[in-house]
C-alpha atoms as a PDB file:
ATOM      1  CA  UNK A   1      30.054 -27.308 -21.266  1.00  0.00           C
ATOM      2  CA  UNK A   2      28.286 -24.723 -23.084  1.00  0.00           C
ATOM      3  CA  UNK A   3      24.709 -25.508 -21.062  1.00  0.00           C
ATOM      4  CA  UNK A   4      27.146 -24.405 -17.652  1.00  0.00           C
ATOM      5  CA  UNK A   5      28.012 -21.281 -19.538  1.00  0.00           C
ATOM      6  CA  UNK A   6      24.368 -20.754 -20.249  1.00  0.00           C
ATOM      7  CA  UNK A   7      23.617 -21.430 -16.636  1.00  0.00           C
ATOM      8  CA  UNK A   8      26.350 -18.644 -15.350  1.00  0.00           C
ATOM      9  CA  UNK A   9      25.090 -16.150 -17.443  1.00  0.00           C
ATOM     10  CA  UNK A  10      21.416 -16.450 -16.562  1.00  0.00           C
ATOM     11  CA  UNK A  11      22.456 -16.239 -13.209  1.00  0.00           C
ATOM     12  CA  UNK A  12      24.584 -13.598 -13.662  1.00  0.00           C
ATOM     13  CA  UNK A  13      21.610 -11.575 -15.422  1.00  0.00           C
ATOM     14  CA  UNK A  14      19.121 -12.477 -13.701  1.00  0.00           C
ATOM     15  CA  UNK A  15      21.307 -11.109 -10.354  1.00  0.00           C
ATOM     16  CA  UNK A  16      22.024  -7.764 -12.293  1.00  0.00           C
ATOM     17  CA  UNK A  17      18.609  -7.382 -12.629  1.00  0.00           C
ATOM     18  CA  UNK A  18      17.301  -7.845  -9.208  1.00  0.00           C
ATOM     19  CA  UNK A  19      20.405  -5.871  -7.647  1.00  0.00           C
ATOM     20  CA  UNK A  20      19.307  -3.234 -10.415  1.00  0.00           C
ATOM     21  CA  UNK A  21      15.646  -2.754  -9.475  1.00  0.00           C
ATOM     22  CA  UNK A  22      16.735  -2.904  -5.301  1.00  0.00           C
ATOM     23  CA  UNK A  23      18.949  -0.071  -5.983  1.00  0.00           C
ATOM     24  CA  UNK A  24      16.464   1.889  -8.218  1.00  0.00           C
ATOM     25  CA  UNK A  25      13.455   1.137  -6.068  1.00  0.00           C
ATOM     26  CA  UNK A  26      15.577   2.874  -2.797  1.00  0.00           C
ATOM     27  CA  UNK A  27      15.418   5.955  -4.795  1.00  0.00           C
ATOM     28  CA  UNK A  28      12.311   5.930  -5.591  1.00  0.00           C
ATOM     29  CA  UNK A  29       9.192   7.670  -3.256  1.00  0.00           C
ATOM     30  CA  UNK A  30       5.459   7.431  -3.293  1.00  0.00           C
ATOM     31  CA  UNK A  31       5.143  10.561  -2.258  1.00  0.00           C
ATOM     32  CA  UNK A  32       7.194  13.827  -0.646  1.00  0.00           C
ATOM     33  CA  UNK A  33       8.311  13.704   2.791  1.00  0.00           C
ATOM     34  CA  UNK A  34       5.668  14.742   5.423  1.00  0.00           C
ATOM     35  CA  UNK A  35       6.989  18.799   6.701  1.00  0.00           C
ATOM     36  CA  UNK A  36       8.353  19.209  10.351  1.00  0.00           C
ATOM     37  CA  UNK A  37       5.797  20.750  11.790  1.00  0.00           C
ATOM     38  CA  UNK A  38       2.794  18.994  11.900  1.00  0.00           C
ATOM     39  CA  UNK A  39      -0.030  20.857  14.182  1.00  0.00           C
ATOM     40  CA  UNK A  40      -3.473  19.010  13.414  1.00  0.00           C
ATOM     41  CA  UNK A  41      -4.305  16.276  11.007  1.00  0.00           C
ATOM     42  CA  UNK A  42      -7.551  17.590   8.669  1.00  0.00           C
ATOM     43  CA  UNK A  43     -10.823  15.268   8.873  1.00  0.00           C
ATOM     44  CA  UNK A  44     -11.365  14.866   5.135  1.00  0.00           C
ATOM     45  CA  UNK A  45     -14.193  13.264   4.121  1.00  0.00           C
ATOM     46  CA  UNK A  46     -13.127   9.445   4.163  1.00  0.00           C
ATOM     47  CA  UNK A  47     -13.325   9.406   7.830  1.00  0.00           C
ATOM     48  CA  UNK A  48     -16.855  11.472   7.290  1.00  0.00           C
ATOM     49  CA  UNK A  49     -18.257   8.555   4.862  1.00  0.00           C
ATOM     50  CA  UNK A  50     -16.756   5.997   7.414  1.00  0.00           C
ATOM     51  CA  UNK A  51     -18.974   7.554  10.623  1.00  0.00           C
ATOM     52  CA  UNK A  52     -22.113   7.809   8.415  1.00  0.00           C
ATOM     53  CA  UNK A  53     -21.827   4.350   7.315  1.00  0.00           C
ATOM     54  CA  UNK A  54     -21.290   2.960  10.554  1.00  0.00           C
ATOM     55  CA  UNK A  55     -24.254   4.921  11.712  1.00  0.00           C
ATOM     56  CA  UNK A  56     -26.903   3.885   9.097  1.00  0.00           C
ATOM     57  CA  UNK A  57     -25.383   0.043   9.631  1.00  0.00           C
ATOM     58  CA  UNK A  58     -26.334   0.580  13.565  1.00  0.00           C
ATOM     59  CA  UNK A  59     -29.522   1.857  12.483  1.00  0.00           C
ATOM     60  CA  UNK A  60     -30.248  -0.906  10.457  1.00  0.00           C
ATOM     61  CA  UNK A  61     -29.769  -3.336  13.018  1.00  0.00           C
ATOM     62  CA  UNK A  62     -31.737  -1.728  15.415  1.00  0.00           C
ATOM     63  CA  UNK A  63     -34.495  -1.874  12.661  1.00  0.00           C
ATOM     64  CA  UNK A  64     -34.033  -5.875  12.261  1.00  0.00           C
ATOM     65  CA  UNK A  65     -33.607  -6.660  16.274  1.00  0.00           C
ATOM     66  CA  UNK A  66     -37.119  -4.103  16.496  1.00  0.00           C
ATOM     67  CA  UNK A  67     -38.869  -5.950  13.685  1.00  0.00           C
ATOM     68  CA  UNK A  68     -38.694  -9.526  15.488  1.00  0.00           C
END
């Protein structure tokens, strides 16, 4: 008897706790909402890195394919 008691209240904590963190976690935000007006999207310099990568990668190849 006391092992179902044990079983009821695990289950009933364990359910507090998830029910707990799905309420909290709708609350919570990464990050503040984007604004309404949205004109042009900068080009930081991730998508700089990304083109100069791809560039010296192409170059490389061309290097290898040349050199055979």
């Amino acid at each position: 008897m006391k092992n179902n008691h044990s079983n009821i209240y695990s289950f009933i904590k364990i359910s507090l706790l998830i029910f707990s963190f799905l309420f909290v976690a709708n609350n919570l935000h990464a990050q503040p909402p984007l604004p309404i007006n949205i004109d042009n999207a900068p080009i930081d310099g991730g998508l700089s890195v990304l083109i100069a990568s791809g560039i010296g990668y192409a170059i490389k190849r061309s290097y290898e394919k040349n050199r055979k």
